[in-house]
Structures are given as structure tokens and as C-alpha cells.
PDB file of N, CA and C in Angstrom:
ATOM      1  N   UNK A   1     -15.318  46.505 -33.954  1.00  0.00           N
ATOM      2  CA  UNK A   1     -14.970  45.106 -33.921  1.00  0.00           C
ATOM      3  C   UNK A   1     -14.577  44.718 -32.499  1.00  0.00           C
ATOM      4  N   UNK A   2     -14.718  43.508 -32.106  1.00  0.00           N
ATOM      5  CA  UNK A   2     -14.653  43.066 -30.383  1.00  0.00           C
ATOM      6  C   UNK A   2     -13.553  42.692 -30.594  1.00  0.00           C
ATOM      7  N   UNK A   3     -12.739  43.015 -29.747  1.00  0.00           N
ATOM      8  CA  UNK A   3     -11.447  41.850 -29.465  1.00  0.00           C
ATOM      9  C   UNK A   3     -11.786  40.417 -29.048  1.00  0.00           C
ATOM     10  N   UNK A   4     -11.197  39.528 -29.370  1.00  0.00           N
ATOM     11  CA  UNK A   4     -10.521  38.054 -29.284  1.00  0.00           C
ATOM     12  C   UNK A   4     -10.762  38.058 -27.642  1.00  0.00           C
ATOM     13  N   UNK A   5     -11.745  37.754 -27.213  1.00  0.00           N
ATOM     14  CA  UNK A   5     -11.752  37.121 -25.156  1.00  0.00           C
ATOM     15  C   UNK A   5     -11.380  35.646 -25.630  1.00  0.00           C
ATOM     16  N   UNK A   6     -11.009  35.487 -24.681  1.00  0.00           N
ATOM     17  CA  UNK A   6     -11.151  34.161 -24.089  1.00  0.00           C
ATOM     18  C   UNK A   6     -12.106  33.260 -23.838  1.00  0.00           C
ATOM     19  N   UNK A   7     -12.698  32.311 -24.164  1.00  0.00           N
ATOM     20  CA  UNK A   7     -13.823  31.575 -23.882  1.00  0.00           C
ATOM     21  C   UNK A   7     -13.849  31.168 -22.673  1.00  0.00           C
ATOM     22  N   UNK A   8     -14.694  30.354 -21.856  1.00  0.00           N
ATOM     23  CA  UNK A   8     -14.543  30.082 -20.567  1.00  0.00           C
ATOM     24  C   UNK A   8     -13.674  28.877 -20.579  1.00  0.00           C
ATOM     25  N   UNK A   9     -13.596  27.596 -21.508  1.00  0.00           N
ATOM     26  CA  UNK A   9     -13.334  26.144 -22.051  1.00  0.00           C
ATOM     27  C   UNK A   9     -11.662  27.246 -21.951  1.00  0.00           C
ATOM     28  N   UNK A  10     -11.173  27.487 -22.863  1.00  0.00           N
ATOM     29  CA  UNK A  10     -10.098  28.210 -22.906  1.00  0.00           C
ATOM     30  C   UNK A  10      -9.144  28.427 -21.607  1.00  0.00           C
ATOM     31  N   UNK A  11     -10.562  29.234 -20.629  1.00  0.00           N
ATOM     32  CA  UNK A  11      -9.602  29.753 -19.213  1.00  0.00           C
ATOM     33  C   UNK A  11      -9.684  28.022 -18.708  1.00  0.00           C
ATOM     34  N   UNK A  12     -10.319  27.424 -18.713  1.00  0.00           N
ATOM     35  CA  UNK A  12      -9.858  26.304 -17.745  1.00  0.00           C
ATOM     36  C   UNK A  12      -8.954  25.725 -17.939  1.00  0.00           C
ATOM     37  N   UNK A  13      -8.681  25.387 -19.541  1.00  0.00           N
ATOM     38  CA  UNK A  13      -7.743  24.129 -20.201  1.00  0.00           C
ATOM     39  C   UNK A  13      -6.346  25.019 -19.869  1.00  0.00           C
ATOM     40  N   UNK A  14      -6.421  26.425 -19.550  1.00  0.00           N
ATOM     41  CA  UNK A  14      -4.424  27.325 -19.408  1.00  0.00           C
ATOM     42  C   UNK A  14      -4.652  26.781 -17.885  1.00  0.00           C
ATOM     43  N   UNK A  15      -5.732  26.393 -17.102  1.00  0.00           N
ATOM     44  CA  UNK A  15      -5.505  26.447 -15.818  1.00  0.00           C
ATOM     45  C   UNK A  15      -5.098  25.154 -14.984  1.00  0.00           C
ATOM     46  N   UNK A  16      -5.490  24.192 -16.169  1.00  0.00           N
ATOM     47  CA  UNK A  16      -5.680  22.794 -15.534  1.00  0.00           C
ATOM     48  C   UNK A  16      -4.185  22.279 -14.987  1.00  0.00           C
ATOM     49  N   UNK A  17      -3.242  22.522 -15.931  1.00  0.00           N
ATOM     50  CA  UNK A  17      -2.007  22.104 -15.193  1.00  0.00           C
ATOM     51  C   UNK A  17      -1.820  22.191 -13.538  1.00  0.00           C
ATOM     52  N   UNK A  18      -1.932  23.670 -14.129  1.00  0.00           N
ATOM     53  CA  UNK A  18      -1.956  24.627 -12.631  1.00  0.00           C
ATOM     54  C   UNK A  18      -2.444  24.102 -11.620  1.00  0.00           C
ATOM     55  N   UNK A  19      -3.871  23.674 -11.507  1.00  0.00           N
ATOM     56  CA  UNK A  19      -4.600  23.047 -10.511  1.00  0.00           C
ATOM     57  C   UNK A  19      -3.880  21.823 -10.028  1.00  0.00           C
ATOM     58  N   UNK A  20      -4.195  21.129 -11.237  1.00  0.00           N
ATOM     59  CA  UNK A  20      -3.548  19.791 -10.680  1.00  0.00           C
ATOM     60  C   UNK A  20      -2.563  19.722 -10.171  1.00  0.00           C
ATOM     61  N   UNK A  21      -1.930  20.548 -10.077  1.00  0.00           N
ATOM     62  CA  UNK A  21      -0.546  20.824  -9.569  1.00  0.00           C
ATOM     63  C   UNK A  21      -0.485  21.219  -8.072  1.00  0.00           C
ATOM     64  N   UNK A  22      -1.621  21.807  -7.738  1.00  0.00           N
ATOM     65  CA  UNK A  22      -2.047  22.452  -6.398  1.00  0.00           C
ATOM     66  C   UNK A  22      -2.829  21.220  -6.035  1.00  0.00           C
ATOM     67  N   UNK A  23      -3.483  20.657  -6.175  1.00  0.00           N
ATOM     68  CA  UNK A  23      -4.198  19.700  -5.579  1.00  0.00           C
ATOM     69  C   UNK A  23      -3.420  18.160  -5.555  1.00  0.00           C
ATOM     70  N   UNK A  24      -2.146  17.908  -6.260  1.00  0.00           N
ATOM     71  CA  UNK A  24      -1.186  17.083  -6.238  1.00  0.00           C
ATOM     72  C   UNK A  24      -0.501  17.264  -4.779  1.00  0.00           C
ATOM     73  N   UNK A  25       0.014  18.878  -4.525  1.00  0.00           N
ATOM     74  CA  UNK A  25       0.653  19.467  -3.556  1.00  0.00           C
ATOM     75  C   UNK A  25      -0.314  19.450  -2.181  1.00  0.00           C
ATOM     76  N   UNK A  26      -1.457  19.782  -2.216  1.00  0.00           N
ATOM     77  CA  UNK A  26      -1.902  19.485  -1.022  1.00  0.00           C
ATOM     78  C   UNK A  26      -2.076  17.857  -0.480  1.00  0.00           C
ATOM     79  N   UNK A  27      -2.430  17.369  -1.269  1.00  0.00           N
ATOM     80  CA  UNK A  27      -2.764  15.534  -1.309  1.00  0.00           C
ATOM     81  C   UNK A  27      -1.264  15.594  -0.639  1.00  0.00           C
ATOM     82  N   UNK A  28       0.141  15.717  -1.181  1.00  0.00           N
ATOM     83  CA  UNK A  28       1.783  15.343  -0.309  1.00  0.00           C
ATOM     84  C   UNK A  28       1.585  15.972   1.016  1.00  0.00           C
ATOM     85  N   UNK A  29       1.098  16.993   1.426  1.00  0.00           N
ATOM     86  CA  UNK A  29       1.141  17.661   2.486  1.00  0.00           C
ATOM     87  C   UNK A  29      -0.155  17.033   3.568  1.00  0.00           C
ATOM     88  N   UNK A  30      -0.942  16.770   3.243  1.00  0.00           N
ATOM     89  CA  UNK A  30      -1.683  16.044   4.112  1.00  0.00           C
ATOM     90  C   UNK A  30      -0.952  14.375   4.393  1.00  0.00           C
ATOM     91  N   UNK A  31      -0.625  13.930   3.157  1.00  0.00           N
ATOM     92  CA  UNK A  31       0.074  12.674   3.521  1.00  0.00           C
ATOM     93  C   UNK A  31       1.158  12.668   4.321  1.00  0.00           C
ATOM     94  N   UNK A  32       1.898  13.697   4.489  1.00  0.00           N
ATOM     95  CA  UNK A  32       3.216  14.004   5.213  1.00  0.00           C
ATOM     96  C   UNK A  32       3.401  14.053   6.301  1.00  0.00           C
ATOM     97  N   UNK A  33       1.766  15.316   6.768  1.00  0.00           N
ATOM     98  CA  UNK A  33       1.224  15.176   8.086  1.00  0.00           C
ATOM     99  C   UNK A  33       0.599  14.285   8.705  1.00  0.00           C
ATOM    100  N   UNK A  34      -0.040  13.352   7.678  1.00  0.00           N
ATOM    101  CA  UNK A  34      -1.291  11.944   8.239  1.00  0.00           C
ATOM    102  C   UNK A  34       0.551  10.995   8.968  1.00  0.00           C
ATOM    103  N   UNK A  35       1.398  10.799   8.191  1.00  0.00           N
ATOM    104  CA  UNK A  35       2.637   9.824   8.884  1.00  0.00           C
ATOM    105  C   UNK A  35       3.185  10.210   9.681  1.00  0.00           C
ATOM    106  N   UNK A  36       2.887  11.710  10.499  1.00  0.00           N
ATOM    107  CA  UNK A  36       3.330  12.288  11.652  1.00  0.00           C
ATOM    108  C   UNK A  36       2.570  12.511  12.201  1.00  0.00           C
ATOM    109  N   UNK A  37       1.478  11.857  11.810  1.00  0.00           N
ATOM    110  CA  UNK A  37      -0.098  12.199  13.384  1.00  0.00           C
ATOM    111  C   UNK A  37      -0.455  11.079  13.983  1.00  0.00           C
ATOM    112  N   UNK A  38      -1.015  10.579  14.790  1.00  0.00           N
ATOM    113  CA  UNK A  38      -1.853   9.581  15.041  1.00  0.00           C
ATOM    114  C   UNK A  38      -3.172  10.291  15.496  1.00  0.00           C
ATOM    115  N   UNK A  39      -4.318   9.328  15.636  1.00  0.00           N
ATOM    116  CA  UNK A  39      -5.727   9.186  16.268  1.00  0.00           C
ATOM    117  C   UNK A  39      -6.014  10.069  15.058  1.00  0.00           C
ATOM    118  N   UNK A  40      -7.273  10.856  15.656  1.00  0.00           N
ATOM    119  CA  UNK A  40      -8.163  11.404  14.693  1.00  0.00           C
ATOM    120  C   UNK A  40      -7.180  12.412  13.768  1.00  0.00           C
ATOM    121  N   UNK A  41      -6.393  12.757  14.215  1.00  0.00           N
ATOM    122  CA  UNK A  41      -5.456  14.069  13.659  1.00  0.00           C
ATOM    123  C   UNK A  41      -4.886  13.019  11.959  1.00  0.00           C
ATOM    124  N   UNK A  42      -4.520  11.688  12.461  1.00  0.00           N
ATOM    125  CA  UNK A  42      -4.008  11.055  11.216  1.00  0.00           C
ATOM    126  C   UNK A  42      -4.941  11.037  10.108  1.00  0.00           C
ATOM    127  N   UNK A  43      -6.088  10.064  11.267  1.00  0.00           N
ATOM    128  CA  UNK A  43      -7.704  10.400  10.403  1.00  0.00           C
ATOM    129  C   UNK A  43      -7.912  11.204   8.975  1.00  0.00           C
ATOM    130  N   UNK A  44      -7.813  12.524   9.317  1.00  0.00           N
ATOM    131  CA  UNK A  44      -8.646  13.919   8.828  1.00  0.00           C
ATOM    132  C   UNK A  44      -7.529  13.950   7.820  1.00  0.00           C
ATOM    133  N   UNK A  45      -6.019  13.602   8.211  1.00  0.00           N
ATOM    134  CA  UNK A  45      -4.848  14.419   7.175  1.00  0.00           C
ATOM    135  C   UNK A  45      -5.269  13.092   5.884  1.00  0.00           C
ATOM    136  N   UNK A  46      -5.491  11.776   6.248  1.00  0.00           N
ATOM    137  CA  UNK A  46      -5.425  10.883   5.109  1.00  0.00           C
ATOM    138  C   UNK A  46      -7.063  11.286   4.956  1.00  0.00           C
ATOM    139  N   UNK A  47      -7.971  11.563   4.917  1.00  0.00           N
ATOM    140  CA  UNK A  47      -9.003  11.812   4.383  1.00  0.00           C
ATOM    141  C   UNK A  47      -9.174  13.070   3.247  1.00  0.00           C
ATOM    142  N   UNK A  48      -8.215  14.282   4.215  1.00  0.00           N
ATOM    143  CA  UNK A  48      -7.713  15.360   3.182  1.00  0.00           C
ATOM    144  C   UNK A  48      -7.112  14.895   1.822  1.00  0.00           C
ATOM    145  N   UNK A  49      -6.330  13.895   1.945  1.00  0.00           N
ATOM    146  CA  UNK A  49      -5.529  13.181   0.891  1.00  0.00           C
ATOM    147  C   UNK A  49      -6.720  12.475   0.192  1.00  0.00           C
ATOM    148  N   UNK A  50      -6.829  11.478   0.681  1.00  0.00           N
ATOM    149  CA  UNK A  50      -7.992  10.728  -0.492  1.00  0.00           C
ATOM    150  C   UNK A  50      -9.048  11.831  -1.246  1.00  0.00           C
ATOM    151  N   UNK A  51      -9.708  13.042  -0.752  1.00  0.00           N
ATOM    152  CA  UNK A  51     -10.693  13.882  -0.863  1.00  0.00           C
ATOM    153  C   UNK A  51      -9.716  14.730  -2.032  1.00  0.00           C
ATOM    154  N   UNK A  52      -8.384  14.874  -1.751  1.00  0.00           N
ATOM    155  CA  UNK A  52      -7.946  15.918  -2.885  1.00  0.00           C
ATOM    156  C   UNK A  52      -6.949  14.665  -4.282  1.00  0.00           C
ATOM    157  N   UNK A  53      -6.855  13.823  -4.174  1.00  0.00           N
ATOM    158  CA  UNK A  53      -6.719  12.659  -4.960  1.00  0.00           C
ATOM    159  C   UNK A  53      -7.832  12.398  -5.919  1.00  0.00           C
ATOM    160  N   UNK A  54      -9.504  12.106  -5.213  1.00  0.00           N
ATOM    161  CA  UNK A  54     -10.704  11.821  -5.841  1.00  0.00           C
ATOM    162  C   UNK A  54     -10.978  13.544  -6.831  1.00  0.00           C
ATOM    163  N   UNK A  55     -10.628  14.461  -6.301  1.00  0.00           N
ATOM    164  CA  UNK A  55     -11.161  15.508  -6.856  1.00  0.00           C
ATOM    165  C   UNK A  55      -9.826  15.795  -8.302  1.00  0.00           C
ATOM    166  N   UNK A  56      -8.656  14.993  -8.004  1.00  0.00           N
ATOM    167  CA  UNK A  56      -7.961  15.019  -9.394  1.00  0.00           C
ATOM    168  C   UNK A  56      -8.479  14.133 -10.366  1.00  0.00           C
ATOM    169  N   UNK A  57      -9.402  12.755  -9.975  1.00  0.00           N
ATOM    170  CA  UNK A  57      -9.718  11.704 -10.867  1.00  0.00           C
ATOM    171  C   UNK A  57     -11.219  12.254 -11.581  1.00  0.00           C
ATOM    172  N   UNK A  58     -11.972  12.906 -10.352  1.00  0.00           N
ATOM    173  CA  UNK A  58     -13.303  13.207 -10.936  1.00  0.00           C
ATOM    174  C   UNK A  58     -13.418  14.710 -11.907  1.00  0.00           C
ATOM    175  N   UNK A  59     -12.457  15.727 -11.983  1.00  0.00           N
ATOM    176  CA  UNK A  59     -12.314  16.924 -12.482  1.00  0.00           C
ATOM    177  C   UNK A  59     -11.175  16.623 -13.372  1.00  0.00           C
ATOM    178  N   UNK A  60      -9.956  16.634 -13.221  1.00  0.00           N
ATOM    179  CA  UNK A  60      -8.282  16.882 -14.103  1.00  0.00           C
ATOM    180  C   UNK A  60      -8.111  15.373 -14.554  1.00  0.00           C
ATOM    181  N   UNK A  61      -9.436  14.354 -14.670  1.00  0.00           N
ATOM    182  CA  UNK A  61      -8.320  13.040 -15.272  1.00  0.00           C
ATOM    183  C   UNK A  61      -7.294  13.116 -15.964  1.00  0.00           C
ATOM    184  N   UNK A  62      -7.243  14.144 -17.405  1.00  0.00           N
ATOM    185  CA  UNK A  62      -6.691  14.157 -18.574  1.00  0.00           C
ATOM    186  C   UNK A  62      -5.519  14.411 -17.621  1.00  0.00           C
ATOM    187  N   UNK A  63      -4.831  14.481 -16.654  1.00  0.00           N
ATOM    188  CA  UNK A  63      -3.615  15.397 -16.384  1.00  0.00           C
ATOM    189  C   UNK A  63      -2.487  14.461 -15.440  1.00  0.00           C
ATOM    190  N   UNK A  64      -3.576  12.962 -15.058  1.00  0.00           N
ATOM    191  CA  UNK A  64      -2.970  11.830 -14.127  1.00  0.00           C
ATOM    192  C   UNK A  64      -2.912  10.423 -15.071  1.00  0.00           C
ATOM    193  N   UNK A  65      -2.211  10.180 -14.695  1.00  0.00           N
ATOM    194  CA  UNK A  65      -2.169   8.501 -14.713  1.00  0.00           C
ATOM    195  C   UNK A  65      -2.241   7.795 -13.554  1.00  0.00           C
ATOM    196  N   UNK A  66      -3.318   6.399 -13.502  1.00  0.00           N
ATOM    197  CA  UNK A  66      -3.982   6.105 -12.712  1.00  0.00           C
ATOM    198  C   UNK A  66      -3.136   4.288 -13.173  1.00  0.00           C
ATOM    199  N   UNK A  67      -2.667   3.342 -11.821  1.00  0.00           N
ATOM    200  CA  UNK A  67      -2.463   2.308 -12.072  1.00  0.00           C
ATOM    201  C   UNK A  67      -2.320   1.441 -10.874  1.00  0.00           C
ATOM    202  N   UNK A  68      -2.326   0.062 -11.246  1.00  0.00           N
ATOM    203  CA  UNK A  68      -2.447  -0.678 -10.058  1.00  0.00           C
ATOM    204  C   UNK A  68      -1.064  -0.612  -8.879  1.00  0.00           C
ATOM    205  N   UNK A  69      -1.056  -0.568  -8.261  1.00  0.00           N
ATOM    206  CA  UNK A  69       0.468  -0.967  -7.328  1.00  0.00           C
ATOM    207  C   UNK A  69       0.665  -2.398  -6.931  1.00  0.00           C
ATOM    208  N   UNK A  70       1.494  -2.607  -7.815  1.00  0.00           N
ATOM    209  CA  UNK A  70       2.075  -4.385  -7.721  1.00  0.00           C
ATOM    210  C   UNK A  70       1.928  -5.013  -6.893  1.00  0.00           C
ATOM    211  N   UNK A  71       2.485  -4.496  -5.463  1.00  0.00           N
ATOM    212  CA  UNK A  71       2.807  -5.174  -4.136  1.00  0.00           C
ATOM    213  C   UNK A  71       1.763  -4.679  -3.323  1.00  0.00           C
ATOM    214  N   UNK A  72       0.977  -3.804  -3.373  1.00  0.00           N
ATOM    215  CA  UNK A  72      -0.123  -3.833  -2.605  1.00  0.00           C
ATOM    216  C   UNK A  72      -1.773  -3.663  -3.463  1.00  0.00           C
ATOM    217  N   UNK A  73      -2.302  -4.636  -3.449  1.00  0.00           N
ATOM    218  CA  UNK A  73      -3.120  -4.833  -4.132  1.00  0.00           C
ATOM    219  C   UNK A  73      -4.588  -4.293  -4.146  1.00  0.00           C
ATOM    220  N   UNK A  74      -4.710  -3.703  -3.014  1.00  0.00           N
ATOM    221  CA  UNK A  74      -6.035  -3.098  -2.536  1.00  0.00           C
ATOM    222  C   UNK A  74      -5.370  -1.673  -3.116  1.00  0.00           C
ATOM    223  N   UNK A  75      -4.645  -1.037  -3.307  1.00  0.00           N
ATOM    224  CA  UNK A  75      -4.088   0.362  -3.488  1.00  0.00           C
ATOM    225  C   UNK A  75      -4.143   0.535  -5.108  1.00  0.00           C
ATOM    226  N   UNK A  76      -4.283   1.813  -5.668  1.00  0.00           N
ATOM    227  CA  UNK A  76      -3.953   2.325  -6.891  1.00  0.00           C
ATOM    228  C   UNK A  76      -2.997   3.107  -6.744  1.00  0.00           C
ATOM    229  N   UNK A  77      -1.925   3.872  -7.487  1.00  0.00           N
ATOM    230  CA  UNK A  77      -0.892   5.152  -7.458  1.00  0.00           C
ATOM    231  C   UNK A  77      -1.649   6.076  -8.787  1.00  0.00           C
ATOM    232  N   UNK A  78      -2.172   7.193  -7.967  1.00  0.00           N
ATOM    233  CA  UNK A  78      -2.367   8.226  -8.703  1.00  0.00           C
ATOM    234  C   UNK A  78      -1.241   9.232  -8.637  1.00  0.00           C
ATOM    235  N   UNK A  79      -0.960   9.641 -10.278  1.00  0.00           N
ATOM    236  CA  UNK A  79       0.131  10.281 -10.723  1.00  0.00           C
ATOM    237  C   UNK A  79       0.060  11.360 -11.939  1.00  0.00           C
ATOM    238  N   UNK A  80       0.626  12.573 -11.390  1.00  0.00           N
ATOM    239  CA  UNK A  80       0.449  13.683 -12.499  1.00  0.00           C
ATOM    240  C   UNK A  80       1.372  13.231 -13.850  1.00  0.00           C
ATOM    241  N   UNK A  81       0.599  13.544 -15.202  1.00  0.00           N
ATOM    242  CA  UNK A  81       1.596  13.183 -15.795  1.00  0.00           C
ATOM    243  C   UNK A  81       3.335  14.191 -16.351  1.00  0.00           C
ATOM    244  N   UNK A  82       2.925  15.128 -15.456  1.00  0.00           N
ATOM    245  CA  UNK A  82       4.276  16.028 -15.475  1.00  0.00           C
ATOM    246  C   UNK A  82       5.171  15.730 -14.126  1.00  0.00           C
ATOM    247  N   UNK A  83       4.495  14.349 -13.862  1.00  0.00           N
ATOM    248  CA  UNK A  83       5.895  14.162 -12.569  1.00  0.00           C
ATOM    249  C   UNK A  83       5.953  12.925 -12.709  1.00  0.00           C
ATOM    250  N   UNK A  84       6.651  12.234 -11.725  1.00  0.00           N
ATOM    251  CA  UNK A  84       7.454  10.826 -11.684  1.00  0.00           C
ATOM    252  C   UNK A  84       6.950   9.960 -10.730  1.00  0.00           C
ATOM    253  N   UNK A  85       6.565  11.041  -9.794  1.00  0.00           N
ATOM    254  CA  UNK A  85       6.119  10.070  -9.096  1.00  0.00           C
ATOM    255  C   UNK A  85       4.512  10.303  -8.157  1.00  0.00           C
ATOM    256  N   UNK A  86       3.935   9.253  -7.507  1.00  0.00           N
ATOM    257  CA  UNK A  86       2.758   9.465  -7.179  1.00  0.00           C
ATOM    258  C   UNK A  86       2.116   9.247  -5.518  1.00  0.00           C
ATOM    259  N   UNK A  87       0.822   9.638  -5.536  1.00  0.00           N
ATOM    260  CA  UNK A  87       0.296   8.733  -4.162  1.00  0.00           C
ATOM    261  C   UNK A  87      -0.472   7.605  -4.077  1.00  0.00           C
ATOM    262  N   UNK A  88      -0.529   6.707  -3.260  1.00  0.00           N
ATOM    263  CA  UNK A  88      -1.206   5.501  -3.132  1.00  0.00           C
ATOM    264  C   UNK A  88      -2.715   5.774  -3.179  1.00  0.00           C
ATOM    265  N   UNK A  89      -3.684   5.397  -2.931  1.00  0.00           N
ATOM    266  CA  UNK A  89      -5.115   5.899  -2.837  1.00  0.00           C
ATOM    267  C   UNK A  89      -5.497   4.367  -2.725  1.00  0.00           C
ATOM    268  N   UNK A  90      -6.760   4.355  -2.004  1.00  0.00           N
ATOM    269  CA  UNK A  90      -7.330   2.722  -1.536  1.00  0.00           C
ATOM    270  C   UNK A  90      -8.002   2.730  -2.736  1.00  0.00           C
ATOM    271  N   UNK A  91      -8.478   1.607  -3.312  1.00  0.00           N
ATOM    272  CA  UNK A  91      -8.838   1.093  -4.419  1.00  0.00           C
ATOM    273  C   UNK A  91     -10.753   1.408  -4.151  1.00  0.00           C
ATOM    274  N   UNK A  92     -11.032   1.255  -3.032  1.00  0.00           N
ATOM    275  CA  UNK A  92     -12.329   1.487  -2.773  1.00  0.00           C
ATOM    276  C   UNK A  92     -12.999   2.366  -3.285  1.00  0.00           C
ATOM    277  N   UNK A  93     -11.761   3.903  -3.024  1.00  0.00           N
ATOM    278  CA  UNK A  93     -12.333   5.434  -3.060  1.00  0.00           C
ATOM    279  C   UNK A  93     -12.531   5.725  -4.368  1.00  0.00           C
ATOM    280  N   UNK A  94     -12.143   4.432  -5.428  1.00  0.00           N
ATOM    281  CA  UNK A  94     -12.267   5.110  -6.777  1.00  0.00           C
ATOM    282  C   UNK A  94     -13.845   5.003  -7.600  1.00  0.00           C
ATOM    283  N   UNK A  95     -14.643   4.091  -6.615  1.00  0.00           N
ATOM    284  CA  UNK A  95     -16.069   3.664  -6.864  1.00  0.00           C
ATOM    285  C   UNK A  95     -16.706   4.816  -6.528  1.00  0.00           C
ATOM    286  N   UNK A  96     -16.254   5.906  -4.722  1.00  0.00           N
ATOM    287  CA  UNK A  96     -16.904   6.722  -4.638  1.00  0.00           C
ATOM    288  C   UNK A  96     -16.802   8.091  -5.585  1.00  0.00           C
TER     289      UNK A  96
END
């Protein structure tokens, strides 16, 4: 008789927290660095951010909440739903 594996659907859904959680964490850390850089250096850190933001909406939706930001209207706040709080993202990047 085979033992009980794991399906592949299985390993992702124990992993997804996880991820999103890492790709939440890099998105703060590029944003942290983009408000302490200028010129191209700011560039690349808010592009890192939008690039690891889009890859939580297009892979981990189930794991964010996605909503308008009141006072700035071109912006969305993408947000894990095991935290409180979120990042801004331009409203544009959500078409790409």
C-alpha cells in the first residue's frame, strides 16, 4: 500500500501564506529604500515594489485585499489579509 503524498495543489495551498508573506516583505523593503534613494536608484526600488505587489495580485489574490485609497485617487492599497496594513500601488499597474 503507498503512503498518503502530498499532491502538488496541497504543497502550494501550506505555502501560499508563506509566500505572500515574503513577497509582502520584499515590496516594504524596496519601498523603504525607493524613500531613501533618488534618480534611477529610487526608480528600480519602486519598480521592485510595483513588480512584487503585481506578482501578489496575479498569483496569491486569495491572500490580499485590494481597495481604493480615499485621498489619493489614482492609487489602490494592496493588503495581506493577515495584516493591517498595506502598500499603495498606481492604479495603472493593475491593467498590466
Amino acid at each position: 500500500m503507498k503512503p498518503n503524498r502530498a499532491t502538488f495543489n496541497n504543497i502550494l495551498k501550506q505555502t501560499e501564506q508563506k509566500n505572500s508573506e515574503r513577497l509582502m516583505a520584499k515590496a516594504r523593503m524596496a519601498n523603504r529604500l525607493a524613500k531613501k534613494s533618488r534618480g534611477s536608484d529610487r526608480k528600480i526600488a519602486y519598480h521592485i515594489k510595483s513588480k512584487s505587489l503585481c506578482s501578489l495580485i496575479n498569483k496569491l489574490s486569495n491572500q490580499i485585499r485590494i481597495y481604493r485609497d480615499i485621498k489619493l485617487a489614482d492609487f489602490v492599497v494592496i493588503e495581506l489579509k493577515s495584516e493591517q496594513s498595506g502598500l499603495h500601488l498606481p492604479s495603472v499597474n493593475l491593467i498590466n
